[in-house]
Protein backbone atom coordinates (compact mmCIF):
# COMPACT_ATOMS: atom_id res chain seq x y z
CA UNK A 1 68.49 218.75 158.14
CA UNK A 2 67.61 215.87 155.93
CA UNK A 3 70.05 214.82 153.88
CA UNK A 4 69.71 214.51 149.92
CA UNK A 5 71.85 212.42 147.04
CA UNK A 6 71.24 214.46 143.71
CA UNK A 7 72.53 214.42 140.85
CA UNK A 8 71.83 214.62 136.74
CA UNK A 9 71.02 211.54 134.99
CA UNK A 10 73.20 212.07 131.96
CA UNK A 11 76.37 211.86 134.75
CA UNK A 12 75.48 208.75 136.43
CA UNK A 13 73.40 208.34 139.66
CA UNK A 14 76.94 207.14 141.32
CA UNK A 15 74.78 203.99 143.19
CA UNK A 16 75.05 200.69 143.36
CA UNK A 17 71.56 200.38 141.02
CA UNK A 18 70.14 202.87 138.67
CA UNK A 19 67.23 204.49 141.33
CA UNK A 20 64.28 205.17 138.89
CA UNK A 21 62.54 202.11 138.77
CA UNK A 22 62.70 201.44 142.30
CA UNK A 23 61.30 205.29 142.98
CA UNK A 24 58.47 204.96 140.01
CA UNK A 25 57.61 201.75 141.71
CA UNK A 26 55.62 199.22 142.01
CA UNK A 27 54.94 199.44 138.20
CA UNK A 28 52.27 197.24 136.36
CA UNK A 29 52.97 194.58 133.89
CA UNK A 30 52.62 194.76 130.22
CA UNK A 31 52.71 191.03 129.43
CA UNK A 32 52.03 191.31 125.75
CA UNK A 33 51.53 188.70 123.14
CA UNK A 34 51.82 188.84 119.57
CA UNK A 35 52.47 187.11 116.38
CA UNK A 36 54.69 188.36 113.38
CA UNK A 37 52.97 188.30 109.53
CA UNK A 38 54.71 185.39 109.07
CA UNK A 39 52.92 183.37 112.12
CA UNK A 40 55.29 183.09 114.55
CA UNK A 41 53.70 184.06 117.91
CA UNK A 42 55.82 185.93 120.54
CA UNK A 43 54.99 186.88 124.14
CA UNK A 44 57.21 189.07 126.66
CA UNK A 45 56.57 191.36 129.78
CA UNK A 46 57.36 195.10 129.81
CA UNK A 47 57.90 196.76 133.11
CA UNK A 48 56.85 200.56 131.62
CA UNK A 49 53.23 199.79 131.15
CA UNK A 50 50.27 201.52 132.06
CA UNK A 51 46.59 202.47 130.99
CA UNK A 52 46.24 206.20 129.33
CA UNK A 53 42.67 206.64 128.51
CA UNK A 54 39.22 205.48 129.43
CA UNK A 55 36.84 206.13 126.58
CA UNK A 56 38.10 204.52 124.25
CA UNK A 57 39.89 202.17 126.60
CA UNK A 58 43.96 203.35 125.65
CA UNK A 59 46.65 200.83 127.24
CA UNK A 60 50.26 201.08 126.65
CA UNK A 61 53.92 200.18 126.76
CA UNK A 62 57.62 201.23 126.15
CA UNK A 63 60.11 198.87 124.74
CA UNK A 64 63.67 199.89 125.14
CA UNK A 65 65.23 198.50 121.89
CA UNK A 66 62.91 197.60 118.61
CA UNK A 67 62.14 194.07 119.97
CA UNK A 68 60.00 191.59 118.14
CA UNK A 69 56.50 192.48 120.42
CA UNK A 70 57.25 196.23 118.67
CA UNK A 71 58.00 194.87 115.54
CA UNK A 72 55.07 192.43 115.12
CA UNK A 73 52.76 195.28 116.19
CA UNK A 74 54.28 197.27 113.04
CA UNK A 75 53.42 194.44 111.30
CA UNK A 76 49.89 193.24 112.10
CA UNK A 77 48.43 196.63 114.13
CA UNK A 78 47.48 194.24 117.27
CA UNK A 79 48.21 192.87 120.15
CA UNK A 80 47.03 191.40 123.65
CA UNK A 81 47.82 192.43 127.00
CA UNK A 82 47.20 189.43 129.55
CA UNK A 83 47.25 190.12 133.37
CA UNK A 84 50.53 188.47 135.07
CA UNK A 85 49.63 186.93 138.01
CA UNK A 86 51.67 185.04 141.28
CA UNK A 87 50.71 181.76 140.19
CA UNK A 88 52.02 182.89 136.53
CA UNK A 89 55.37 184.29 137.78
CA UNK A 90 57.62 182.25 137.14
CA UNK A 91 56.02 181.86 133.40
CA UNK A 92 56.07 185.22 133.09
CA UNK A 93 60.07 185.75 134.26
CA UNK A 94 60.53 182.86 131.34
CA UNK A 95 58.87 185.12 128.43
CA UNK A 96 61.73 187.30 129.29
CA UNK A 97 64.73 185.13 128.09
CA UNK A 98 66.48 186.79 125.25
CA UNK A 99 65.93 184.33 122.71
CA UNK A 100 65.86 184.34 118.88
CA UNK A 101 62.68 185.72 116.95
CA UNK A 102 61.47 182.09 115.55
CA UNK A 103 61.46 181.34 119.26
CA UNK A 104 57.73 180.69 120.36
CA UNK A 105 57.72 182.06 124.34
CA UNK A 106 54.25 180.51 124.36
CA UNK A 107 56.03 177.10 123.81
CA UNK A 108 58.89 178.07 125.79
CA UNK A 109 57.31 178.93 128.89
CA UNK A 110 54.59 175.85 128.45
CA UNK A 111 51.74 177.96 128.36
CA UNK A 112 48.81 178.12 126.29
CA UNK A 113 48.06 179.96 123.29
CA UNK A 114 44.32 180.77 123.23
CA UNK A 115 42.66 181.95 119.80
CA UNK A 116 41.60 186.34 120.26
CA UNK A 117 38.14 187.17 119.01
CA UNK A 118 39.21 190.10 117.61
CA UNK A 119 42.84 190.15 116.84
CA UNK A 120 45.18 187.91 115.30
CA UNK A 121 47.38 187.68 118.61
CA UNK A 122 46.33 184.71 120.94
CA UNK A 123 45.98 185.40 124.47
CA UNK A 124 47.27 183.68 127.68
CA UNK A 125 44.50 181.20 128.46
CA UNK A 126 46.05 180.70 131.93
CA UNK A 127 45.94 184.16 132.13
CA UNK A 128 42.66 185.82 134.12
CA UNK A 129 42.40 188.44 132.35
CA UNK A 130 43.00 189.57 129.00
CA UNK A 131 42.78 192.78 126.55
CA UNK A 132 42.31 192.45 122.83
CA UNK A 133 44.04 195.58 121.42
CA UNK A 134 44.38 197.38 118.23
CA UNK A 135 47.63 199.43 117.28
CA UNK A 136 46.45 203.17 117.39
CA UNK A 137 49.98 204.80 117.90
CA UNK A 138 53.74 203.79 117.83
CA UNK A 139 55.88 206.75 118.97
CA UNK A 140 59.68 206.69 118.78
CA UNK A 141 61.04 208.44 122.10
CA UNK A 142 63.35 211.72 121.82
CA UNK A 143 65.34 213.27 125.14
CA UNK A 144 64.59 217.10 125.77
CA UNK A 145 67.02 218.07 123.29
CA UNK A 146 64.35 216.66 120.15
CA UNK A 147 67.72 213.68 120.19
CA UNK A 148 65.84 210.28 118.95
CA UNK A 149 66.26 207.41 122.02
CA UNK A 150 66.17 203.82 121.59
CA UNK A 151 62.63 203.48 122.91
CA UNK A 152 59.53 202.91 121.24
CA UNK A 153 56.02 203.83 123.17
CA UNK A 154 53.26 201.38 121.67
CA UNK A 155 49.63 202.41 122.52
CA UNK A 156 46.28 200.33 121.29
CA UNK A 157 42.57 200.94 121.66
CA UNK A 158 41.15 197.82 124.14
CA UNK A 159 38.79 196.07 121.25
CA UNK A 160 38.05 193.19 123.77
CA UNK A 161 38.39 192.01 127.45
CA UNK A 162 38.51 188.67 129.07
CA UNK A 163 37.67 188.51 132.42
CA UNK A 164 37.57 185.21 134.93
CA UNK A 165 34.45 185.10 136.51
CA UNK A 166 35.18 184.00 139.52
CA UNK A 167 37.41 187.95 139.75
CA UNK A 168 33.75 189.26 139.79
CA UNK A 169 31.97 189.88 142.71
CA UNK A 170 28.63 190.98 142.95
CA UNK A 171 29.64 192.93 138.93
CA UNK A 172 33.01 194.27 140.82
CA UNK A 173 36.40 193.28 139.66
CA UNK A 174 38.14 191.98 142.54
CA UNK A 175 41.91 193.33 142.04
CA UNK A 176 43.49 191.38 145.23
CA UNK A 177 41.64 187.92 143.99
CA UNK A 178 43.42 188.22 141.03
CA UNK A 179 46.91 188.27 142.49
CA UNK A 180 48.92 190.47 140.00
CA UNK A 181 52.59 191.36 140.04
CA UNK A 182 54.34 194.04 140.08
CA UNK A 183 57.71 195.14 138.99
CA UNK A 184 60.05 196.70 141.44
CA UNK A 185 63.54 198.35 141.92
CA UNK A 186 66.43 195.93 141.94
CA UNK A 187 67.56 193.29 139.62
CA UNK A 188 64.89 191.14 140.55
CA UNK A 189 62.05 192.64 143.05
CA UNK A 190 58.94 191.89 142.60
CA UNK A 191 55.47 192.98 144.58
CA UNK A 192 51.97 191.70 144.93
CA UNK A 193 48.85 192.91 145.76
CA UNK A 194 46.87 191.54 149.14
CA UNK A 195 43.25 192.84 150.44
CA UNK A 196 45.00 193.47 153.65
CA UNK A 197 46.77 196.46 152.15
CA UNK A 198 43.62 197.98 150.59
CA UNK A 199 42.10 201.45 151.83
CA UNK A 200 39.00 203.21 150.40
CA UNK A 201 39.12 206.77 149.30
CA UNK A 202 36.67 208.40 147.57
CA UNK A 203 37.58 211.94 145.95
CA UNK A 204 35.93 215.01 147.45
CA UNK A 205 32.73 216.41 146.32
C-alpha cells in the first residue's frame, strides 16, 4: 500500500518546506515592469503567473503583499511582461531584492529600459520577448470562508508583443530557442526548457 502524508493547510504541512510550489511546479515567470505616476520605473518577477485567455490575449499574476508592481498598475492601468530567460537569470534573481520603492531594479540589475509602444511601462530590451499590457482587472484574494488574504491577482489585455526574430522559425515560435526559466519548489530551484525534452501531442479528433 502506498503510503500518503496529508494534512490541512491551515495546520501546517509539518515538512521541512511548504510542498505547493514544488507540486504546482515548474511555474512560469511573470517578470513584470512598471513605472509609478510619479516616474519611477520598477521591475520584479512573480512566480504565480500564467496566461488566462486567448482572444483577447489575458495574462496574469498574483502578488502576495500590495508591492509596488501592484501598486503602479493601480496607478497607471499598464504594465509589461518580458520573458526571463537563462542568460537573464541572474538579472532576473536581482529584480527580486527587497529594496525601497525609489529604487530603479532596471538600474539595479544593469539592464535596459526600452521605451513600450503602447504603454507607459518600458520593457526589458535584453529581454526576447515582451507583452505590452493594459490593466483589465485587479482582484483582492479571499479564502473559502469570503476572509480577505493578502494577495492581489492582476490581469491585463496583451495590447502588444515583441518577439526576437531569430525565436521564429519558418512563422513558429521556437519555445526551447528561447531558453526560459522556470520557478520550482525549494528556496531556490529553478528549471529550463531544452528541445530534448519536447514531445508532440495533438488532441483527438
Amino acid at each position: 500500500m502506498t503510503a500518503i502524508h496529508s494534512y490541512d493547510p491551515k495546520t501546517g504541512h509539518g515538512l521541512k518546506h511548504d510542498p505547493l510550489n514544488a507540486i504546482i511546479a515548474p511555474r512560469p515567470i511573470g517578470w513584470i515592469s512598471t513605472v509609478s505616476a510619479a516616474g519611477v520605473r520598477n521591475l520584479a518577477p512573480y512566480s504565480f503567473f500564467n496566461a488566462f485567455n486567448y482572444r483577447p490575449p489575458i495574462i496574469g499574476f498574483s502578488s502576495t503583499g500590495w508591492k509596488d508592481s501592484v501598486r503602479n498598475i493601480e496607478e497607471t492601468g499598464q504594465f509589461v511582461w518580458n520573458l526571463a530567460t537563462r542568460p537573464l537569470a541572474q538579472a532576473v534573481n536581482a529584480t527580486s531584492a527587497t529594496v525601497p520603492d525609489h529604487v530603479d531594479e532596471f538600474a539595479l540589475a544593469g539592464l535596459t529600459a526600452a521605451p513600450s509602444e503602447r504603454v507607459i511601462a518600458p520593457r526589458v530590451a535584453e529581454s526576447p520577448v515582451a507583452f505590452e499590457c493594459r490593466l483589465t482587472q485587479m482582484i483582492r484574494l479571499t479564502d473559502a470562508d469570503g476572509a480577505p488574504v493578502d494577495a492581489w491577482l492582476t490581469l491585463g489585455e496583451v495590447v502588444r508583443v515583441h518577439i526576437d526574430k531569430a525565436l521564429l522559425v519558418d512563422g513558429v515560435y521556437d519555445t526551447a530557442a528561447a531558453e526560459p526559466i522556470l520557478r520550482a519548489g525549494g528556496p531556490a530551484d529553478y528549471f529550463g526548457i531544452s528541445e530534448a525534452h519536447k514531445f508532440q501531442m495533438r488532441r483527438p479528433a
